[in-house]
N, C-alpha and C. Protein backbone atom coordinates (compact mmCIF):
# COMPACT_ATOMS: atom_id res chain seq x y z
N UNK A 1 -11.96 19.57 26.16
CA UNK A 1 -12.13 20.34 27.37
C UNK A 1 -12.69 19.47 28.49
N UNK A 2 -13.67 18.19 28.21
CA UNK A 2 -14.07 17.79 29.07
C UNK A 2 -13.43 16.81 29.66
N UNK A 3 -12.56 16.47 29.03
CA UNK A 3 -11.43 15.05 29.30
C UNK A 3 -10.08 15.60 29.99
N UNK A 4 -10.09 17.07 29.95
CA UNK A 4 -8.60 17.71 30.43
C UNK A 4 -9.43 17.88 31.85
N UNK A 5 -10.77 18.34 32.35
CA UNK A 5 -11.52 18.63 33.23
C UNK A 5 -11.98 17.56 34.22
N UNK A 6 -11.77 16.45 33.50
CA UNK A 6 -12.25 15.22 34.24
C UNK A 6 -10.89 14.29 34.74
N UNK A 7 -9.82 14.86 33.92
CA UNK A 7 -8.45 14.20 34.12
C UNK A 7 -7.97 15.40 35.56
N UNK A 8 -8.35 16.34 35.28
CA UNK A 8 -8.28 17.22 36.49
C UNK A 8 -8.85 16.80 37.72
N UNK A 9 -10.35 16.59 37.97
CA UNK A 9 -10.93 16.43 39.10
C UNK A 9 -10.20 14.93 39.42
N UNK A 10 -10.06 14.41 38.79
CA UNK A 10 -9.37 12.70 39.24
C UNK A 10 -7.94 13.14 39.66
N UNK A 11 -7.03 13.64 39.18
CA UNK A 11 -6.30 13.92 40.16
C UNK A 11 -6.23 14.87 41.03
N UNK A 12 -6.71 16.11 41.25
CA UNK A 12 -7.12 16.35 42.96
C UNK A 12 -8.06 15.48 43.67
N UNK A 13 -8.70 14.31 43.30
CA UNK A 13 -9.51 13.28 44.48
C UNK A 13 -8.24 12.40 44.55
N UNK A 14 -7.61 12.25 43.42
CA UNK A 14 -6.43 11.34 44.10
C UNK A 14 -5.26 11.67 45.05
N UNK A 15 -5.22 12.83 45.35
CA UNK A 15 -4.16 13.59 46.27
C UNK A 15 -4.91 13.72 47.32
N UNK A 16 -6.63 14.54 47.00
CA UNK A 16 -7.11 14.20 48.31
C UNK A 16 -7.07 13.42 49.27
N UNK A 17 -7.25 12.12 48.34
CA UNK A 17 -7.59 10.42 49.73
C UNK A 17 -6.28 10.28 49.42
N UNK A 18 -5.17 10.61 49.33
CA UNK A 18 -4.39 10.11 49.67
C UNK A 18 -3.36 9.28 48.97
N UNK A 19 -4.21 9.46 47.61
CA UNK A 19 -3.32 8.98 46.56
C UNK A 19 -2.19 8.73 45.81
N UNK A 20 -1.27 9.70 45.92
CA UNK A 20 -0.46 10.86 45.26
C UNK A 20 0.95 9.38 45.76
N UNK A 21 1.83 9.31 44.61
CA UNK A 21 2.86 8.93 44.80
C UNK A 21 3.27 9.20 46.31
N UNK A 22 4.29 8.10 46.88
CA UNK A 22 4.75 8.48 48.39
C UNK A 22 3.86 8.62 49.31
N UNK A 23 2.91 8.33 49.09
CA UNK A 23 1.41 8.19 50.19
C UNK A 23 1.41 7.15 50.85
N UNK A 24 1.60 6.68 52.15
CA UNK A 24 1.06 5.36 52.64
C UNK A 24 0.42 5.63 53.52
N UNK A 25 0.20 4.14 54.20
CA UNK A 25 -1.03 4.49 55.29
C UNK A 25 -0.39 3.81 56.47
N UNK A 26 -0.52 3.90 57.46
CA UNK A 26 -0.30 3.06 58.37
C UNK A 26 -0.07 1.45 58.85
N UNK A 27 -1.17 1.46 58.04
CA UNK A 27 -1.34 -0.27 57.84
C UNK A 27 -0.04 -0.90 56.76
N UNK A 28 0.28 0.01 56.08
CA UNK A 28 1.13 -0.39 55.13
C UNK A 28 2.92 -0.37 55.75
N UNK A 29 2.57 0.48 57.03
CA UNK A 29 4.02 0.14 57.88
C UNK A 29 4.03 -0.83 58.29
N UNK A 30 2.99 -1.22 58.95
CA UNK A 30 2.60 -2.49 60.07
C UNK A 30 3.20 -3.96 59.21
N UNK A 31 2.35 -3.53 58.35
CA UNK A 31 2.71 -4.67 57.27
C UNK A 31 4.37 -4.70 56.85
N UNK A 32 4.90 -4.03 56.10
CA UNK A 32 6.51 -4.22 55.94
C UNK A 32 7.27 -4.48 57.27
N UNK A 33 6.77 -4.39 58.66
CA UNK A 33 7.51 -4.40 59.86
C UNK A 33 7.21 -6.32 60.09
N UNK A 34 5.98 -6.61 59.88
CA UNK A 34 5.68 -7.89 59.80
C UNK A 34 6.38 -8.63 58.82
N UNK A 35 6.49 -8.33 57.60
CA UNK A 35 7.43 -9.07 56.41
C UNK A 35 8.75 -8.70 56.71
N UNK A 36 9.34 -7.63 57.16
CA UNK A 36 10.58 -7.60 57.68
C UNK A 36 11.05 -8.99 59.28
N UNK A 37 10.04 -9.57 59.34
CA UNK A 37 10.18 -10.53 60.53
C UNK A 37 10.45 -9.52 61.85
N UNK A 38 9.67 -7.71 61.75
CA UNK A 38 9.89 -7.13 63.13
C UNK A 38 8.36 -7.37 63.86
N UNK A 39 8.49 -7.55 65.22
CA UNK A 39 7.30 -7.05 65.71
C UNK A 39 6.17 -5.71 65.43
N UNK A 40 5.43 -6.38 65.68
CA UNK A 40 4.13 -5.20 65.09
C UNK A 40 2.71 -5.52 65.41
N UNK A 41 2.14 -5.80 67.02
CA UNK A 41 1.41 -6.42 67.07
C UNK A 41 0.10 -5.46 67.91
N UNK A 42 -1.03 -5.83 67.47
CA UNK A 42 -2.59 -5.14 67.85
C UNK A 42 -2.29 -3.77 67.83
N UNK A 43 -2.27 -3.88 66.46
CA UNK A 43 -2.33 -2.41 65.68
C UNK A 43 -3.55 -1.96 65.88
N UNK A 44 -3.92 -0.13 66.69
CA UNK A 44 -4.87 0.42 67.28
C UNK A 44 -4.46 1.82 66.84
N UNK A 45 -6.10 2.12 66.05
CA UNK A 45 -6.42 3.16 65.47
C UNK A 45 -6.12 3.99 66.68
N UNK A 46 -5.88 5.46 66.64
CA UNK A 46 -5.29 6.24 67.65
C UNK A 46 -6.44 7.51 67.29
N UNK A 47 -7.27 7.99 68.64
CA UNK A 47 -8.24 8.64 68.57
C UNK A 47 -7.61 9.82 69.18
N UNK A 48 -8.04 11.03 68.84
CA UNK A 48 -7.53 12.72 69.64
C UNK A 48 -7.23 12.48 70.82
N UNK A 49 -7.29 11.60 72.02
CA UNK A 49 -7.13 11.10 73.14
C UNK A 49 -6.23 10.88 73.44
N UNK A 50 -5.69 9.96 72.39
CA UNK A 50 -4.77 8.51 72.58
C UNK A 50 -3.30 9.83 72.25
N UNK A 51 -3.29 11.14 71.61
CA UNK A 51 -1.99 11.97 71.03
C UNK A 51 -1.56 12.23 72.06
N UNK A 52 -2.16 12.32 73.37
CA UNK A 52 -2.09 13.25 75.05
C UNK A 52 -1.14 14.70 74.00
N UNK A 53 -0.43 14.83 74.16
CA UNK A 53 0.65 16.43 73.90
C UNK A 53 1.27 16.69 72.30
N UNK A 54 1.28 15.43 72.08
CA UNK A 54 1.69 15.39 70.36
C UNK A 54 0.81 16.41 69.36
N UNK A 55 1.07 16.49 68.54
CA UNK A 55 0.22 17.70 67.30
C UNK A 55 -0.79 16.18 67.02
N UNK A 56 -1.82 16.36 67.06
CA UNK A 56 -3.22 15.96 66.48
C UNK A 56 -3.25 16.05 65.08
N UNK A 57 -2.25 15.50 64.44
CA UNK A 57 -2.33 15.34 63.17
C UNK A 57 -2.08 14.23 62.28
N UNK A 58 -2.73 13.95 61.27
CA UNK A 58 -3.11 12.75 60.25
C UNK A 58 -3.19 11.40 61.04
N UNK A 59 -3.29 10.60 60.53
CA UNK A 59 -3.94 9.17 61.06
C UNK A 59 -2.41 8.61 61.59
N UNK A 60 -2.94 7.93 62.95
CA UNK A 60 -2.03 7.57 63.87
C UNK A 60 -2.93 5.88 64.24
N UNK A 61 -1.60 5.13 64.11
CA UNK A 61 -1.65 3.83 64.56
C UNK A 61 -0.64 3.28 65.66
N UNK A 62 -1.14 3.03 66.74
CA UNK A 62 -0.10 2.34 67.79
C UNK A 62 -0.22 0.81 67.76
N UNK A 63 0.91 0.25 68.08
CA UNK A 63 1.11 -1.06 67.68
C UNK A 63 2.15 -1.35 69.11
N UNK A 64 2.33 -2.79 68.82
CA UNK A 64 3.03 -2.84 70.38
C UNK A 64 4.14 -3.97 69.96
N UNK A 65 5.18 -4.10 70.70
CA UNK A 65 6.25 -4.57 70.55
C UNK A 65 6.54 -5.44 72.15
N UNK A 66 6.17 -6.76 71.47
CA UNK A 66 5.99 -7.59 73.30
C UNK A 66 7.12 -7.91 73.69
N UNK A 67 8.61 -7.80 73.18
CA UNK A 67 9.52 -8.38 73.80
C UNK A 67 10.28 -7.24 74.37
N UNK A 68 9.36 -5.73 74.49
CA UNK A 68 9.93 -4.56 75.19
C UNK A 68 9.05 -4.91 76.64
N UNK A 69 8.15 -5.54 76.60
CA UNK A 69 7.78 -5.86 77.78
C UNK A 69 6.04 -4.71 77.55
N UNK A 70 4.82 -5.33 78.51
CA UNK A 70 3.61 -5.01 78.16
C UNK A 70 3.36 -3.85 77.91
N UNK A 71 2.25 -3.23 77.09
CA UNK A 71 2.43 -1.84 76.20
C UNK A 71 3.30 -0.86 76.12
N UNK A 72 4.73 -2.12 75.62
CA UNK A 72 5.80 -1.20 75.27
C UNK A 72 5.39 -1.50 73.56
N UNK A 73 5.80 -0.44 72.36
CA UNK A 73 5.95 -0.72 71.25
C UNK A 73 5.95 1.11 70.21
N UNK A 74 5.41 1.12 69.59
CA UNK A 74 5.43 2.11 69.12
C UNK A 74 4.41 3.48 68.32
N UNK A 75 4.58 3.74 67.29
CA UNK A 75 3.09 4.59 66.80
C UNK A 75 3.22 4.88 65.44
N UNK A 76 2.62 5.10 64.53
CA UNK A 76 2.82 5.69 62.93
C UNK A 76 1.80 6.27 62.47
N UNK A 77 2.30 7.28 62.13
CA UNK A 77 1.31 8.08 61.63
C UNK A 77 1.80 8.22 60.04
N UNK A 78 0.24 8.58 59.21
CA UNK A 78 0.23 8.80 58.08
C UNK A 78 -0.34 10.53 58.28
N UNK A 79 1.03 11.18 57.86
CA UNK A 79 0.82 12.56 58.13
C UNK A 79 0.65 13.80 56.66
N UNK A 80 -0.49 14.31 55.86
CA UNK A 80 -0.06 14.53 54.23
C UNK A 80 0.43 15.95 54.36
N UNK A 81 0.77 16.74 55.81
CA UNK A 81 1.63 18.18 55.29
C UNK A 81 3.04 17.88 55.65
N UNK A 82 3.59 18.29 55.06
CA UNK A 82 5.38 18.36 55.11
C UNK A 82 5.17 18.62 56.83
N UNK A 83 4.82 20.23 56.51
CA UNK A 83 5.17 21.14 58.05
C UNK A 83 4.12 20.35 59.30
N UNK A 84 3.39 19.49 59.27
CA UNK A 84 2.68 18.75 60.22
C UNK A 84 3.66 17.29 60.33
N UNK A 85 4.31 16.56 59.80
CA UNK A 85 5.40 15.80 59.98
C UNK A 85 6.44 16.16 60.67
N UNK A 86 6.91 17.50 60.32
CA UNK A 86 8.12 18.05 61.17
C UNK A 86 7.77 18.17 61.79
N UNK A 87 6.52 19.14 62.67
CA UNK A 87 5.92 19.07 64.07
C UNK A 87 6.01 18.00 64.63
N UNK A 88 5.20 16.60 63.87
CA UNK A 88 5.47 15.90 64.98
C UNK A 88 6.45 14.75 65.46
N UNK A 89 7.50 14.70 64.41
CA UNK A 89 8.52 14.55 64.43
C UNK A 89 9.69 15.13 65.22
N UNK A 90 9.46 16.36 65.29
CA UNK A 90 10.18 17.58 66.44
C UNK A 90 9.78 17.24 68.01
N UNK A 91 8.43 17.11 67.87
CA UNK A 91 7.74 16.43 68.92
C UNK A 91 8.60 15.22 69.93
N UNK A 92 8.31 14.40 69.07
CA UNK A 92 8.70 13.33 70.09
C UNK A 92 10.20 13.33 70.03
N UNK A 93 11.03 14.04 69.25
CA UNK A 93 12.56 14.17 69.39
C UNK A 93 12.81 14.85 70.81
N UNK A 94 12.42 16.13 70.38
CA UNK A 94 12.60 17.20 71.93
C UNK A 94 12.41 16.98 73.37
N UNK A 95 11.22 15.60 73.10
CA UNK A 95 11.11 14.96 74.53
C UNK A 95 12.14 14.24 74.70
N UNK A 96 12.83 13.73 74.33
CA UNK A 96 13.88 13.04 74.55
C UNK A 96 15.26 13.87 74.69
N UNK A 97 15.09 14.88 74.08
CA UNK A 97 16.20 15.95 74.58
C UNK A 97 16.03 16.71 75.74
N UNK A 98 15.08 16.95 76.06
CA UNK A 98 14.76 17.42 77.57
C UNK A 98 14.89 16.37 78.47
N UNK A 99 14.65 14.85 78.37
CA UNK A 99 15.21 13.91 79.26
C UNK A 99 15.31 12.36 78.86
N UNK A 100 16.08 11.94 79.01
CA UNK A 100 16.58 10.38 78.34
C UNK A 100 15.81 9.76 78.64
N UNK A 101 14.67 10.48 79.98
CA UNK A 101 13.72 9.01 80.03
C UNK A 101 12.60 9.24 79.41
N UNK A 102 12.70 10.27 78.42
CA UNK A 102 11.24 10.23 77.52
C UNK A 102 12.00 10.06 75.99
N UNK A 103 13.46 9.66 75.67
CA UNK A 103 13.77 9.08 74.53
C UNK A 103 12.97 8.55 73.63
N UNK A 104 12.89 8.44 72.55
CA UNK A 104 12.32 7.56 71.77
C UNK A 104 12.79 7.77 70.15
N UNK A 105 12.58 6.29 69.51
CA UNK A 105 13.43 6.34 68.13
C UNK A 105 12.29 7.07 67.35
N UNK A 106 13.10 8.42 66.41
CA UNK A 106 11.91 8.93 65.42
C UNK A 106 12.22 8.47 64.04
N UNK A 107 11.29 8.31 63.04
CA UNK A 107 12.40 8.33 61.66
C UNK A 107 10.88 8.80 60.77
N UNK A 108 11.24 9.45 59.57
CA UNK A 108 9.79 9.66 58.66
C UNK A 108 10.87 8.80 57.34
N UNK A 109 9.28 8.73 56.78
CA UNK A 109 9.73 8.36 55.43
C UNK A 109 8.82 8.64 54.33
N UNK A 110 8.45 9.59 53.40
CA UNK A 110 7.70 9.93 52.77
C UNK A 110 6.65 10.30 53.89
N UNK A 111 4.97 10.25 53.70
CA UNK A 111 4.15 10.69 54.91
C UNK A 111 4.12 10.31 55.68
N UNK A 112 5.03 9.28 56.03
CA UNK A 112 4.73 8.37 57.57
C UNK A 112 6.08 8.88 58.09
N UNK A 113 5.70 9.26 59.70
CA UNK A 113 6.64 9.43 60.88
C UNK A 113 6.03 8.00 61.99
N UNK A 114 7.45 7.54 62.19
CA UNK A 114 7.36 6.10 62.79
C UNK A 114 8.01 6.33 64.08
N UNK A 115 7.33 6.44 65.20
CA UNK A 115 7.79 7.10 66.89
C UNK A 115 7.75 5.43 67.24
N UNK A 116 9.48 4.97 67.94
CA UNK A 116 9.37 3.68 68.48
C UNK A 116 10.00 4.42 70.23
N UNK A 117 9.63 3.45 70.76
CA UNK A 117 9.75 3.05 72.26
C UNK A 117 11.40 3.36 72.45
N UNK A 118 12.28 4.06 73.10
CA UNK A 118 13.31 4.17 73.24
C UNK A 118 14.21 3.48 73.83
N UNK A 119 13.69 2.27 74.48
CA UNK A 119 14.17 1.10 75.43
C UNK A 119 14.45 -0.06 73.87
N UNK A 120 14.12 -0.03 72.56
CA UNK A 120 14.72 -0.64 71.47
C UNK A 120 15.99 -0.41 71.56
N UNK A 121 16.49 -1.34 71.10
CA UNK A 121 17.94 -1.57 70.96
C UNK A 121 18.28 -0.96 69.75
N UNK A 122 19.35 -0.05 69.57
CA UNK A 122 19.01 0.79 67.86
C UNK A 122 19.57 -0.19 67.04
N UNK A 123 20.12 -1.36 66.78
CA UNK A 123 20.18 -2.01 65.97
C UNK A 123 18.62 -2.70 65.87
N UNK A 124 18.02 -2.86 66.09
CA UNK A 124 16.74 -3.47 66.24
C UNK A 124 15.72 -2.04 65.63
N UNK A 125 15.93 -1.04 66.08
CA UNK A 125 15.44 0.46 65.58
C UNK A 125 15.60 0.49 64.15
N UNK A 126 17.05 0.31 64.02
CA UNK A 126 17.33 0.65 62.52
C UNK A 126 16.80 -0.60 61.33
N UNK A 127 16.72 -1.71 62.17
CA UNK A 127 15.77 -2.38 61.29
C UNK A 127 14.31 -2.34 61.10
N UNK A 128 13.58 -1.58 61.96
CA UNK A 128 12.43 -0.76 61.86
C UNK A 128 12.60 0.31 60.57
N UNK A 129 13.04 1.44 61.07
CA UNK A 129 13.39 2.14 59.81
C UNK A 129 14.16 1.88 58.25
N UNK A 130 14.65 0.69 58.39
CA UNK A 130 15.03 -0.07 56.98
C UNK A 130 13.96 -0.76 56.06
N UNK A 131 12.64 -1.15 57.56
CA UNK A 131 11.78 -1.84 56.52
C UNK A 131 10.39 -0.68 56.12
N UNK A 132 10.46 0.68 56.91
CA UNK A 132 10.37 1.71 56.31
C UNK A 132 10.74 2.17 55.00
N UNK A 133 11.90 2.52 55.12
CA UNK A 133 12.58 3.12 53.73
C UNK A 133 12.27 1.91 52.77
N UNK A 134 11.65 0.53 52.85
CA UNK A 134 11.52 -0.30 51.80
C UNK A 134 10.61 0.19 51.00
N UNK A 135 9.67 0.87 51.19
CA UNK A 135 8.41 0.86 51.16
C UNK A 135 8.15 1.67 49.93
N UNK A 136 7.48 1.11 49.00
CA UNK A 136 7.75 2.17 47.63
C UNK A 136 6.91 2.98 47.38
């Protein structure tokens, strides 16, 4: 009883922080975008501030992409509800459907939704989201 009880509390702390198969973190995009040879540079923790209109949800990292020209680049969030991913995934899509000049590339992949700069070239995009989907 006490080993089924203790095998219990260890895995709800491991789903809690974040544990749980298909979990990453932010840093762990940054990183495959860097080993993919993409830009990914002065990766910045993203405070309730930094969302302006976006859903305020799970940990958000902006990073910058210098050959879009100065704080052009992108954002990732490590998001753990399904329905808080689609929000903000819906999010930054819809702005871009209401006007081409608030475009921007979306893609999720397990908990991370990866919002790039829409002035990327989508062959250059889709190698963003390739070194995404690497990610095990």
């Amino acid at each position: 009883m006490k080993k089924t009880a203790f095998a219990l509390l260890v895995l709800f702390l491991a789903v809690a922080c974040g544990g749980s198969a298909g979990s990453h973190t932010p840093q762990d995009a940054i990183d495959a975008f860097l080993a993919a040879g993409l830009e990914a540079e002065s990766p910045t923790s993203m405070g309730a501030e930094d969302y302006g209109l976006a859903p305020f949800v799970g940990e958000g990292v902006r990073f910058l992409i210098p050959s879009l020209g100065e704080d052009s680049g992108g954002r990732v969030f490590a998001v753990g509800e399904a329905d808080d991913r689609e929000r903000l995934a819906t999010y930054y899509e819809s702005l871009g459907e209401q006007s081409a000049a608030f475009f921007s590339w979306v893609f999720v992949k397990d908990n991370l939704v990866l919002q790039l700069n829409g002035s990327l070239e989508e062959d250059v995009a889709r190698q963003y989201e390739a070194a995404l989907n690497d990610l095990d």
